[in-house]
Protein backbone atom coordinates (compact mmCIF):
# COMPACT_ATOMS: atom_id res chain seq x y z
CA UNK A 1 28.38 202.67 113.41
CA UNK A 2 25.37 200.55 112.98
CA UNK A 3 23.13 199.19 115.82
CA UNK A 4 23.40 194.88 114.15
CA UNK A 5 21.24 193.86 117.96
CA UNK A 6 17.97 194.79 116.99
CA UNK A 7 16.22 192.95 114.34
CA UNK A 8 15.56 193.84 110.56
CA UNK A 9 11.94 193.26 109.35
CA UNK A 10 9.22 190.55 110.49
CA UNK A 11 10.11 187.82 112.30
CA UNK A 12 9.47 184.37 109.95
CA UNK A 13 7.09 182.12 112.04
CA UNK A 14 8.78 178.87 114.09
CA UNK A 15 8.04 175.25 112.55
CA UNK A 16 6.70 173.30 114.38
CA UNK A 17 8.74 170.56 116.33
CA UNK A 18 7.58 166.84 114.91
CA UNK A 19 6.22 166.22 118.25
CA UNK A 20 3.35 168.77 117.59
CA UNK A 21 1.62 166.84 115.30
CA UNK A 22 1.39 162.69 114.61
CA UNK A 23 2.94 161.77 111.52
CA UNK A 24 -0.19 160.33 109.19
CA UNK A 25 0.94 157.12 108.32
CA UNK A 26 1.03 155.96 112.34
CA UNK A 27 -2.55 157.63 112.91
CA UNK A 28 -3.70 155.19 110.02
CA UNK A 29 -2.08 152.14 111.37
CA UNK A 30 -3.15 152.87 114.74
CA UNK A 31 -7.03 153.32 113.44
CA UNK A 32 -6.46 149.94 111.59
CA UNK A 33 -5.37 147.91 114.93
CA UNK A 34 -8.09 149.29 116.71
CA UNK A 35 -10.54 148.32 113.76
CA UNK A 36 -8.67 144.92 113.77
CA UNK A 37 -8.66 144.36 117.80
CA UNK A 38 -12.55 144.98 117.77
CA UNK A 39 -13.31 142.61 114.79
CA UNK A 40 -11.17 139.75 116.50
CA UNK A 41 -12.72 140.54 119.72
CA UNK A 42 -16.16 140.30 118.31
CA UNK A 43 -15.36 137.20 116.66
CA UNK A 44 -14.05 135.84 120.09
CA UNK A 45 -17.10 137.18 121.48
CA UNK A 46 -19.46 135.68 118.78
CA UNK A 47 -17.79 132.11 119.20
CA UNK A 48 -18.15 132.15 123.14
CA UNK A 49 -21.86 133.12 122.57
CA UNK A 50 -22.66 130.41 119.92
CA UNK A 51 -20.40 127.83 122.25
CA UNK A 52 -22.96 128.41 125.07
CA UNK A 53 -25.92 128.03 123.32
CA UNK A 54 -24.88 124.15 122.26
């Protein structure tokens, strides 16, 4: 009789779970709304400044 609990050759390695890594096209539109908040808030910034000095 033959012993079918223990394991034949090397284990294949796990995949990792999608939550491991951030899927590419969100880390690019992420880095694009933080460009885009910082350009609008320097333009907000940049009309306050030139408001003041009139």
């Amino acid at each position: 009789m033959s012993d079918a609990t223990e394991p034949t050759g090397t284990p294949k390695p796990v995949a990792r779970d999608i939550e491991d890594k951030m899927p590419r096209g969100i880390l690019v539109r992420v880095l694009l709304y933080v460009f885009a908040g910082h350009a609008f808030a320097g333009f907000i910034y940049l009309l306050f400044t030139l408001g003041a000095n009139r």
